[in-house]
PDB file of N, CA and C in Angstrom:
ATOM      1  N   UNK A   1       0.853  -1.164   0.000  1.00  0.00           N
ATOM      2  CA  UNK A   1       0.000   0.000   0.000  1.00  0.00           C
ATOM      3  C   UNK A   1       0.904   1.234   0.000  1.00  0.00           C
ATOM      4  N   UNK A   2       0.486   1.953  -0.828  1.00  0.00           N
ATOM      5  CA  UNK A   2       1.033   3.476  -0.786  1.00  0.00           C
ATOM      6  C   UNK A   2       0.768   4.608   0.077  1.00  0.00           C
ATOM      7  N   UNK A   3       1.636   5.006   0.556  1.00  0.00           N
ATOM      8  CA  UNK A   3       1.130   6.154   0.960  1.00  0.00           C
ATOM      9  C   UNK A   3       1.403   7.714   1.579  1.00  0.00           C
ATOM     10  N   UNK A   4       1.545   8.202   2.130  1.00  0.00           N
ATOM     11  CA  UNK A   4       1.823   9.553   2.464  1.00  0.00           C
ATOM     12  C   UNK A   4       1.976   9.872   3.831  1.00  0.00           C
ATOM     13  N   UNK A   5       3.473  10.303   4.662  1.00  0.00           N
ATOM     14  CA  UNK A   5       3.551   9.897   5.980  1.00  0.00           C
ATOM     15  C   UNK A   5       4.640  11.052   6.800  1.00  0.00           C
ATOM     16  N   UNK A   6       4.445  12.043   7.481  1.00  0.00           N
ATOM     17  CA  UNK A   6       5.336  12.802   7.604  1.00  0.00           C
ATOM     18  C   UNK A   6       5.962  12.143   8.836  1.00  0.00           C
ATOM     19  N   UNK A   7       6.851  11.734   8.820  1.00  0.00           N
ATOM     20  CA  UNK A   7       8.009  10.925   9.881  1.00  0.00           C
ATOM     21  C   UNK A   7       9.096  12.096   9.977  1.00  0.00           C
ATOM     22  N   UNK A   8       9.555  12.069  11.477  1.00  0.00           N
ATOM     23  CA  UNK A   8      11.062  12.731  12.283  1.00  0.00           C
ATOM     24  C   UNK A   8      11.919  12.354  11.362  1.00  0.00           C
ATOM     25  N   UNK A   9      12.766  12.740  10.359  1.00  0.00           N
ATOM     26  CA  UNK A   9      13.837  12.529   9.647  1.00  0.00           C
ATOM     27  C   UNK A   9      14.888  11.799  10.446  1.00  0.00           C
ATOM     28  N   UNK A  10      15.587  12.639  11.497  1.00  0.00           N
ATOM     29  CA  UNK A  10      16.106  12.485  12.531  1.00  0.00           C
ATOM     30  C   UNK A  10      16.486  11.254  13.024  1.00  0.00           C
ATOM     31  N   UNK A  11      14.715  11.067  13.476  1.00  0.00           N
ATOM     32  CA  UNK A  11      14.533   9.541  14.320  1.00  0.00           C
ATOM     33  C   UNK A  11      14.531   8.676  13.242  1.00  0.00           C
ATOM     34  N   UNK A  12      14.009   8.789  11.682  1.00  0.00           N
ATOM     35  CA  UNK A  12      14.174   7.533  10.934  1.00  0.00           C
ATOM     36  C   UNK A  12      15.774   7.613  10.697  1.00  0.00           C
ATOM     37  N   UNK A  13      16.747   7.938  10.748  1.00  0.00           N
ATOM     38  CA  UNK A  13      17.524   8.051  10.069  1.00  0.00           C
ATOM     39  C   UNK A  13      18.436   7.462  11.085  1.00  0.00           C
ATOM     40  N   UNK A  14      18.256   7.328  12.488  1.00  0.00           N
ATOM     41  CA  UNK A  14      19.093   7.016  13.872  1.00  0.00           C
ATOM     42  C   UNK A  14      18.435   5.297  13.288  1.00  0.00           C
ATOM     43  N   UNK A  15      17.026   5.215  13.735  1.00  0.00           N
ATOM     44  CA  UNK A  15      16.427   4.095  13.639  1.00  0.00           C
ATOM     45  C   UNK A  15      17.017   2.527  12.359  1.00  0.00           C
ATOM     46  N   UNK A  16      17.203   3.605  11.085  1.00  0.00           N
ATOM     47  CA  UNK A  16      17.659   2.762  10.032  1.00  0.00           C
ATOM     48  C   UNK A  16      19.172   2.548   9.809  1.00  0.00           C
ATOM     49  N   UNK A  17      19.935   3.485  10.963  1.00  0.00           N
ATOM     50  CA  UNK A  17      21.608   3.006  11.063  1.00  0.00           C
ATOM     51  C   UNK A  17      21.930   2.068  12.067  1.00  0.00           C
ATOM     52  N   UNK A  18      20.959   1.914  13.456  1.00  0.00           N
ATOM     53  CA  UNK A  18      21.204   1.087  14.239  1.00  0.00           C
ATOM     54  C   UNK A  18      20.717  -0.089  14.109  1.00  0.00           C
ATOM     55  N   UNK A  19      19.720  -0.382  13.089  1.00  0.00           N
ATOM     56  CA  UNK A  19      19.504  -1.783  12.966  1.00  0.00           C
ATOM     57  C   UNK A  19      19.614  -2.147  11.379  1.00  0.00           C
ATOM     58  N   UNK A  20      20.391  -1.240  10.904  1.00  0.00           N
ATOM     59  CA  UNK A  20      21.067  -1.211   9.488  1.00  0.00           C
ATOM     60  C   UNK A  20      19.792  -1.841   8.506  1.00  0.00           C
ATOM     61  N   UNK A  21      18.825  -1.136   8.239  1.00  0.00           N
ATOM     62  CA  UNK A  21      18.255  -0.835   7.702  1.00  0.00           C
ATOM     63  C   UNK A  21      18.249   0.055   6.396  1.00  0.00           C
ATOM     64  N   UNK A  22      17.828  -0.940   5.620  1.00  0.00           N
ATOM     65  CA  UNK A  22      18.674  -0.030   3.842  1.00  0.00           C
ATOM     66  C   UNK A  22      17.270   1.080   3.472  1.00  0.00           C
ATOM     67  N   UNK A  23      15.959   0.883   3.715  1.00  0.00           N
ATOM     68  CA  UNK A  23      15.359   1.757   3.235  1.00  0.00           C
ATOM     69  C   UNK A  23      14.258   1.962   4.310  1.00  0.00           C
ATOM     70  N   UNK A  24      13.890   3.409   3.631  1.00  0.00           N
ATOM     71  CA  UNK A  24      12.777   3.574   4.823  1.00  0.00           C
ATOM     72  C   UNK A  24      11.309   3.165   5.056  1.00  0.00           C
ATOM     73  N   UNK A  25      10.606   2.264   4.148  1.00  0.00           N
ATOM     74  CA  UNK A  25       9.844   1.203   4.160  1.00  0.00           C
ATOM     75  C   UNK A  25      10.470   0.223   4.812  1.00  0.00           C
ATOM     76  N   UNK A  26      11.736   0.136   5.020  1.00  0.00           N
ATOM     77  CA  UNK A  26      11.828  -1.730   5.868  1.00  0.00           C
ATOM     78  C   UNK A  26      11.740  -1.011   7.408  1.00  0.00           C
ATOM     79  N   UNK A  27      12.046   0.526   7.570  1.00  0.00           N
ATOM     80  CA  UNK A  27      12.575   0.971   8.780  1.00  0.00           C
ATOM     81  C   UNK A  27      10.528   0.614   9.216  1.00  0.00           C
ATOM     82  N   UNK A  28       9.869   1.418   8.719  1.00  0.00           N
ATOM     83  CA  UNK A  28       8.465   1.127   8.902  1.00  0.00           C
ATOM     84  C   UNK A  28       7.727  -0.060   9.240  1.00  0.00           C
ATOM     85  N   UNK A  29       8.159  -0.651   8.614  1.00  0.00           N
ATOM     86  CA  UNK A  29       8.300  -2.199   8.664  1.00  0.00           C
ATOM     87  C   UNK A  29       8.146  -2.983  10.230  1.00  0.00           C
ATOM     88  N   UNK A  30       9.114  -2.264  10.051  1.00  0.00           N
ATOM     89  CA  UNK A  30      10.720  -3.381  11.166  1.00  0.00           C
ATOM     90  C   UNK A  30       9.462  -2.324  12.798  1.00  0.00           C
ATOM     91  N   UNK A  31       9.412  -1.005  12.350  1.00  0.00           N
ATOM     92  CA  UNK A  31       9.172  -0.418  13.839  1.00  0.00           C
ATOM     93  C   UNK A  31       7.454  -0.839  13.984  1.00  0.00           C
ATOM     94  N   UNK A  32       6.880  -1.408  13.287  1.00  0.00           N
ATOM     95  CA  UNK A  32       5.365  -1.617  12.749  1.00  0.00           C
ATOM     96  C   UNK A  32       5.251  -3.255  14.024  1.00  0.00           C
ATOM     97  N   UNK A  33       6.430  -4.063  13.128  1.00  0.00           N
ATOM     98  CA  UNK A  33       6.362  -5.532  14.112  1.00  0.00           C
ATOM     99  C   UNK A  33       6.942  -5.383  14.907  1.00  0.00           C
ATOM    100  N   UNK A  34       7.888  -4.591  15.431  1.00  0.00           N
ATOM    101  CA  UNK A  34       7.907  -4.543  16.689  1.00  0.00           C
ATOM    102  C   UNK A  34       7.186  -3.972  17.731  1.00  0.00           C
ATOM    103  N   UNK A  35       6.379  -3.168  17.466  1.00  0.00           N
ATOM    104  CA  UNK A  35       5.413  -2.966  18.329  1.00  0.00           C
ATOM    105  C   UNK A  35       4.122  -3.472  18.283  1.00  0.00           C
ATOM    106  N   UNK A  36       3.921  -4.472  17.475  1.00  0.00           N
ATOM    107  CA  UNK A  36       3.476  -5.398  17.654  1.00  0.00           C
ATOM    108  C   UNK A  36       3.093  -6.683  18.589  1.00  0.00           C
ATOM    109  N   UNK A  37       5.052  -7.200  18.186  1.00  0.00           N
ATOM    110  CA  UNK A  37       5.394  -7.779  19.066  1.00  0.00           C
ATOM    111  C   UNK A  37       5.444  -7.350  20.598  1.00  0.00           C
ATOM    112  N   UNK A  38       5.625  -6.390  20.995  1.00  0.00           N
ATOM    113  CA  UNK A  38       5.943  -5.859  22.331  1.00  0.00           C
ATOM    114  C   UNK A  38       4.528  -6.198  22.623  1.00  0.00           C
ATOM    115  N   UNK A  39       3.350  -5.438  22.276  1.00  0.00           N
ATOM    116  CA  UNK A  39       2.215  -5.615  22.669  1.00  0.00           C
ATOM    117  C   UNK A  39       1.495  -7.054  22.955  1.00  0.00           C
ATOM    118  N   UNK A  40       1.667  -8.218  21.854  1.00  0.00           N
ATOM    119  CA  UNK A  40       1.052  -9.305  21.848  1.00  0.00           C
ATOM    120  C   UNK A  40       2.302 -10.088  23.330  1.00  0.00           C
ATOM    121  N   UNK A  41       2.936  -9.754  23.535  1.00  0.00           N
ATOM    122  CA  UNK A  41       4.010 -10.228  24.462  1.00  0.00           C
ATOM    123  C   UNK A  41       3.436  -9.676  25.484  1.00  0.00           C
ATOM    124  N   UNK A  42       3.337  -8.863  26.004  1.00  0.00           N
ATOM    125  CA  UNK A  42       2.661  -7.960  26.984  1.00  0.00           C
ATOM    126  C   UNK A  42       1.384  -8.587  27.258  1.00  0.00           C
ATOM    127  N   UNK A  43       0.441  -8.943  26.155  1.00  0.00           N
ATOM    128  CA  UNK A  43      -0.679  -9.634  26.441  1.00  0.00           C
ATOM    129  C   UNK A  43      -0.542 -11.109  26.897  1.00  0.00           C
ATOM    130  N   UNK A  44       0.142 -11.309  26.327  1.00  0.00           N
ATOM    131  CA  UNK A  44       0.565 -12.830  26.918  1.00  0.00           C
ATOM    132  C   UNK A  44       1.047 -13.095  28.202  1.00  0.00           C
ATOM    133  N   UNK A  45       2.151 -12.039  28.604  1.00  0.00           N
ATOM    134  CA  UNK A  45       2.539 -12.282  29.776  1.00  0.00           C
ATOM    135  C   UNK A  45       1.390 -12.045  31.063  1.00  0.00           C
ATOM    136  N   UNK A  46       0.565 -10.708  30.790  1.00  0.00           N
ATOM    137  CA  UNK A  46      -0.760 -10.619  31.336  1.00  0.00           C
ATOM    138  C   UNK A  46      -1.498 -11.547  31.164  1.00  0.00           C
ATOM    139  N   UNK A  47      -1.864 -12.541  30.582  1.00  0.00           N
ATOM    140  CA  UNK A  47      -2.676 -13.764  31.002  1.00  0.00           C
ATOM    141  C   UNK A  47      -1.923 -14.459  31.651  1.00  0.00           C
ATOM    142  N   UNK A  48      -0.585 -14.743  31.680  1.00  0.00           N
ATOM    143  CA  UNK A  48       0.004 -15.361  32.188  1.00  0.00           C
ATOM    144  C   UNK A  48       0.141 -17.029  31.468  1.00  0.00           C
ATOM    145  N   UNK A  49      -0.138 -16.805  30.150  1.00  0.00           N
ATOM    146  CA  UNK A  49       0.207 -18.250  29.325  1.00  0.00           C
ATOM    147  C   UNK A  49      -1.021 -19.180  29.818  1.00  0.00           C
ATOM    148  N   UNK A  50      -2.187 -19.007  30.750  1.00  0.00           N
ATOM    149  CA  UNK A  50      -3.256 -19.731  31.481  1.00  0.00           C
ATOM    150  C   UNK A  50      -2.753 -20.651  32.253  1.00  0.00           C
ATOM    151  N   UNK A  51      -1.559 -20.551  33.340  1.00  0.00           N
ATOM    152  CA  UNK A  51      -1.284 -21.350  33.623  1.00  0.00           C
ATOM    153  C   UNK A  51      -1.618 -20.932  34.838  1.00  0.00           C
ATOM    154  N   UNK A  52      -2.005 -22.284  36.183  1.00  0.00           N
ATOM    155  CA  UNK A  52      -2.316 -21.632  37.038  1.00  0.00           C
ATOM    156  C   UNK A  52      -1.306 -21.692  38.181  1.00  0.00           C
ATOM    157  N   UNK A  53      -1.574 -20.985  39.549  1.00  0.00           N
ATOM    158  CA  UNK A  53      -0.408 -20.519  40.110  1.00  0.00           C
ATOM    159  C   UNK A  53       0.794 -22.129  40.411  1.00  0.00           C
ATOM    160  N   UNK A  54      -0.265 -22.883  40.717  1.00  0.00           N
ATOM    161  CA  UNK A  54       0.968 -23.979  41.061  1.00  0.00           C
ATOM    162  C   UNK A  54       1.613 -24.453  39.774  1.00  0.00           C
ATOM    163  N   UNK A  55       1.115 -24.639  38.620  1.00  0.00           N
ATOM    164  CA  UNK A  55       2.497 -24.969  37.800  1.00  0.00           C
ATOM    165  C   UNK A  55       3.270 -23.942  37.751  1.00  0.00           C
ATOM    166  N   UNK A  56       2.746 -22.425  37.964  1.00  0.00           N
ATOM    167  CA  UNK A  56       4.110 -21.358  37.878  1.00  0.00           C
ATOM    168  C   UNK A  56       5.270 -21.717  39.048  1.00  0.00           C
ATOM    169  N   UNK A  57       4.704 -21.877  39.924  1.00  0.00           N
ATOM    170  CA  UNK A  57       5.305 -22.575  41.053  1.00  0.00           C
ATOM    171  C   UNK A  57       6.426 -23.609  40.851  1.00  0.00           C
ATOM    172  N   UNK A  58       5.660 -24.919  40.014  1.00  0.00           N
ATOM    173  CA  UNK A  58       6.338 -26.011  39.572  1.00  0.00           C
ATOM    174  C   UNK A  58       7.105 -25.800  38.580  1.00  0.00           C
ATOM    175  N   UNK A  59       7.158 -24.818  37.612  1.00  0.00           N
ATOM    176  CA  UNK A  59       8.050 -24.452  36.728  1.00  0.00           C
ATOM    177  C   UNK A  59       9.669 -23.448  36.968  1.00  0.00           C
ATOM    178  N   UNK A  60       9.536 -23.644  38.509  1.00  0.00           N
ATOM    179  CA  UNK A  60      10.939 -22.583  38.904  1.00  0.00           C
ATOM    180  C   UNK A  60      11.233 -23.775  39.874  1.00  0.00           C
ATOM    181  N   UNK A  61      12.984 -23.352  39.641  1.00  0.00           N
ATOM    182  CA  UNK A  61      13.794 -24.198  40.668  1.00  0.00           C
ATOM    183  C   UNK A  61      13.350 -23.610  42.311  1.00  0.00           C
ATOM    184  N   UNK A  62      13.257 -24.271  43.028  1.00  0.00           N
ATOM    185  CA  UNK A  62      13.231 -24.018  44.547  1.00  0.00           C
ATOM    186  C   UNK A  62      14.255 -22.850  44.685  1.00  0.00           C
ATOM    187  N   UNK A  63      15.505 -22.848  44.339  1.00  0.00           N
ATOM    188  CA  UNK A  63      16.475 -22.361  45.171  1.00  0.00           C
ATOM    189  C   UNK A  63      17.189 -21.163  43.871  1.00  0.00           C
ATOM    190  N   UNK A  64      15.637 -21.213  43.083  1.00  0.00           N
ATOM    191  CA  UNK A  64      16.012 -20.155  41.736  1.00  0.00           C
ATOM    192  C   UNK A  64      16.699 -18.565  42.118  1.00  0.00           C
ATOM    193  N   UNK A  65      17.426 -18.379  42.029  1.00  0.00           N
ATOM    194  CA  UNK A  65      18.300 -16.922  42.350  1.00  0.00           C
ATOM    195  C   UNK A  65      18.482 -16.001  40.975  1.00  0.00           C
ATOM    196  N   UNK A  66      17.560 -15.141  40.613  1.00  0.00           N
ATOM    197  CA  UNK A  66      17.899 -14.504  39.191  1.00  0.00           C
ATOM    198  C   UNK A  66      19.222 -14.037  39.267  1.00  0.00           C
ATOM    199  N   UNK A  67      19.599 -12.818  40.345  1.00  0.00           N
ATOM    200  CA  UNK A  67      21.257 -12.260  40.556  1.00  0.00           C
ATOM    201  C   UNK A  67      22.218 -13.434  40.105  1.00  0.00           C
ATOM    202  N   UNK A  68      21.656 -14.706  40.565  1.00  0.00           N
ATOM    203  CA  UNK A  68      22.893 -15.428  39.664  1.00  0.00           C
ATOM    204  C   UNK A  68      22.922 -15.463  38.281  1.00  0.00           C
ATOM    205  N   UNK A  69      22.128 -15.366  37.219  1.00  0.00           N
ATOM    206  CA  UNK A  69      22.273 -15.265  36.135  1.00  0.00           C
ATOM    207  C   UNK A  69      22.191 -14.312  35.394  1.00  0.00           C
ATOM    208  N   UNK A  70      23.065 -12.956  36.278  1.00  0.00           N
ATOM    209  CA  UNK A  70      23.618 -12.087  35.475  1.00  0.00           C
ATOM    210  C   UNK A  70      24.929 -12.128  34.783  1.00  0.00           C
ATOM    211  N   UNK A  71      25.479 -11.844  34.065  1.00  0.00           N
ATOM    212  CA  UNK A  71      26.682 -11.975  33.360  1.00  0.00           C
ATOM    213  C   UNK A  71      27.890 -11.239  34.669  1.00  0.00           C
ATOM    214  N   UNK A  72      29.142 -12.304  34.485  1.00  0.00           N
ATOM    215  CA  UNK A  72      29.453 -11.563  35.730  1.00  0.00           C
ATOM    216  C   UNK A  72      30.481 -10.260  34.839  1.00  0.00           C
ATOM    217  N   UNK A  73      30.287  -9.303  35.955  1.00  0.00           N
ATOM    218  CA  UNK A  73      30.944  -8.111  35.475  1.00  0.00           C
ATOM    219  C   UNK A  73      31.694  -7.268  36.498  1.00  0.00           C
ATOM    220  N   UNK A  74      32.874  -6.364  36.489  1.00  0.00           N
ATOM    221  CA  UNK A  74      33.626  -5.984  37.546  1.00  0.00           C
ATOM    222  C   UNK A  74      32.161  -4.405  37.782  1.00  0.00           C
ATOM    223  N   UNK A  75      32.181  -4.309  38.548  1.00  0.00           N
ATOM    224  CA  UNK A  75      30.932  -3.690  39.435  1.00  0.00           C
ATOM    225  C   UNK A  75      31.822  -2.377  39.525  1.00  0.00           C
ATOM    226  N   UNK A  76      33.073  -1.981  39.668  1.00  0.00           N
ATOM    227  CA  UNK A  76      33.914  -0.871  39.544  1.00  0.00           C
ATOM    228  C   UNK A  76      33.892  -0.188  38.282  1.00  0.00           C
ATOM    229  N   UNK A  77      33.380  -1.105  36.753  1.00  0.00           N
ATOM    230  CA  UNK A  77      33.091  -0.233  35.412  1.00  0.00           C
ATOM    231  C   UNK A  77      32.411   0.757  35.670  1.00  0.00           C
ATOM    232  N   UNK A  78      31.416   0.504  36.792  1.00  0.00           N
ATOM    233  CA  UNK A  78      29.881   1.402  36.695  1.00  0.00           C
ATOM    234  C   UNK A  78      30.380   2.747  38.032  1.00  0.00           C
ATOM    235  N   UNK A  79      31.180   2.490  38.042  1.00  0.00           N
ATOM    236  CA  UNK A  79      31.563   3.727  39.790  1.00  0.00           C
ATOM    237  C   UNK A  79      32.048   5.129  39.143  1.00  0.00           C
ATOM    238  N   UNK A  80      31.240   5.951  39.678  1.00  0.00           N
ATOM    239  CA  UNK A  80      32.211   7.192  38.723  1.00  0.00           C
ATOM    240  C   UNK A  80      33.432   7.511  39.725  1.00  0.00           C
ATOM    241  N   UNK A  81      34.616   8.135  39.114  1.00  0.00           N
ATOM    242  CA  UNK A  81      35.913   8.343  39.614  1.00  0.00           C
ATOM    243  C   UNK A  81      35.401   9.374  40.802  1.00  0.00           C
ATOM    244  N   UNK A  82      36.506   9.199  41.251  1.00  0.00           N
ATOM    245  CA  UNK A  82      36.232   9.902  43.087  1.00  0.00           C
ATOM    246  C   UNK A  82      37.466  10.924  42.907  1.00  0.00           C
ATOM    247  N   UNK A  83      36.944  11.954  43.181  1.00  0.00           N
ATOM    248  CA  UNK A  83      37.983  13.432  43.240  1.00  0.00           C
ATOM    249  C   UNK A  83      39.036  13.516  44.041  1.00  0.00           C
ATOM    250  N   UNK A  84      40.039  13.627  43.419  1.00  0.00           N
ATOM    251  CA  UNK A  84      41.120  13.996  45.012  1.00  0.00           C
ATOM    252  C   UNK A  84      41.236  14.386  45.904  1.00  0.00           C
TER     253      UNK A  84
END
Protein backbone atom coordinates (compact mmCIF):
# COMPACT_ATOMS: atom_id res chain seq x y z
CA UNK A 1 0.00 0.00 0.00
CA UNK A 2 1.03 3.48 -0.79
CA UNK A 3 1.13 6.15 0.96
CA UNK A 4 1.82 9.55 2.46
CA UNK A 5 3.55 9.90 5.98
CA UNK A 6 5.34 12.80 7.60
CA UNK A 7 8.01 10.93 9.88
CA UNK A 8 11.06 12.73 12.28
CA UNK A 9 13.84 12.53 9.65
CA UNK A 10 16.11 12.48 12.53
CA UNK A 11 14.53 9.54 14.32
CA UNK A 12 14.17 7.53 10.93
CA UNK A 13 17.52 8.05 10.07
CA UNK A 14 19.09 7.02 13.87
CA UNK A 15 16.43 4.09 13.64
CA UNK A 16 17.66 2.76 10.03
CA UNK A 17 21.61 3.01 11.06
CA UNK A 18 21.20 1.09 14.24
CA UNK A 19 19.50 -1.78 12.97
CA UNK A 20 21.07 -1.21 9.49
CA UNK A 21 18.25 -0.83 7.70
CA UNK A 22 18.67 -0.03 3.84
CA UNK A 23 15.36 1.76 3.24
CA UNK A 24 12.78 3.57 4.82
CA UNK A 25 9.84 1.20 4.16
CA UNK A 26 11.83 -1.73 5.87
CA UNK A 27 12.57 0.97 8.78
CA UNK A 28 8.46 1.13 8.90
CA UNK A 29 8.30 -2.20 8.66
CA UNK A 30 10.72 -3.38 11.17
CA UNK A 31 9.17 -0.42 13.84
CA UNK A 32 5.37 -1.62 12.75
CA UNK A 33 6.36 -5.53 14.11
CA UNK A 34 7.91 -4.54 16.69
CA UNK A 35 5.41 -2.97 18.33
CA UNK A 36 3.48 -5.40 17.65
CA UNK A 37 5.39 -7.78 19.07
CA UNK A 38 5.94 -5.86 22.33
CA UNK A 39 2.22 -5.62 22.67
CA UNK A 40 1.05 -9.30 21.85
CA UNK A 41 4.01 -10.23 24.46
CA UNK A 42 2.66 -7.96 26.98
CA UNK A 43 -0.68 -9.63 26.44
CA UNK A 44 0.56 -12.83 26.92
CA UNK A 45 2.54 -12.28 29.78
CA UNK A 46 -0.76 -10.62 31.34
CA UNK A 47 -2.68 -13.76 31.00
CA UNK A 48 0.00 -15.36 32.19
CA UNK A 49 0.21 -18.25 29.33
CA UNK A 50 -3.26 -19.73 31.48
CA UNK A 51 -1.28 -21.35 33.62
CA UNK A 52 -2.32 -21.63 37.04
CA UNK A 53 -0.41 -20.52 40.11
CA UNK A 54 0.97 -23.98 41.06
CA UNK A 55 2.50 -24.97 37.80
CA UNK A 56 4.11 -21.36 37.88
CA UNK A 57 5.30 -22.57 41.05
CA UNK A 58 6.34 -26.01 39.57
CA UNK A 59 8.05 -24.45 36.73
CA UNK A 60 10.94 -22.58 38.90
CA UNK A 61 13.79 -24.20 40.67
CA UNK A 62 13.23 -24.02 44.55
CA UNK A 63 16.48 -22.36 45.17
CA UNK A 64 16.01 -20.16 41.74
CA UNK A 65 18.30 -16.92 42.35
CA UNK A 66 17.90 -14.50 39.19
CA UNK A 67 21.26 -12.26 40.56
CA UNK A 68 22.89 -15.43 39.66
CA UNK A 69 22.27 -15.27 36.13
CA UNK A 70 23.62 -12.09 35.47
CA UNK A 71 26.68 -11.98 33.36
CA UNK A 72 29.45 -11.56 35.73
CA UNK A 73 30.94 -8.11 35.48
CA UNK A 74 33.63 -5.98 37.55
CA UNK A 75 30.93 -3.69 39.43
CA UNK A 76 33.91 -0.87 39.54
CA UNK A 77 33.09 -0.23 35.41
CA UNK A 78 29.88 1.40 36.69
CA UNK A 79 31.56 3.73 39.79
CA UNK A 80 32.21 7.19 38.72
CA UNK A 81 35.91 8.34 39.61
CA UNK A 82 36.23 9.90 43.09
CA UNK A 83 37.98 13.43 43.24
CA UNK A 84 41.12 14.00 45.01
Amino acid sequence: MKMTMHIDEALLARVMEKYGLETKTDAVHFALNELDRKARLKAMLKDGLGLPAEEWKDAVYEDYDPVKLRVAEDPKAYEAPRPD
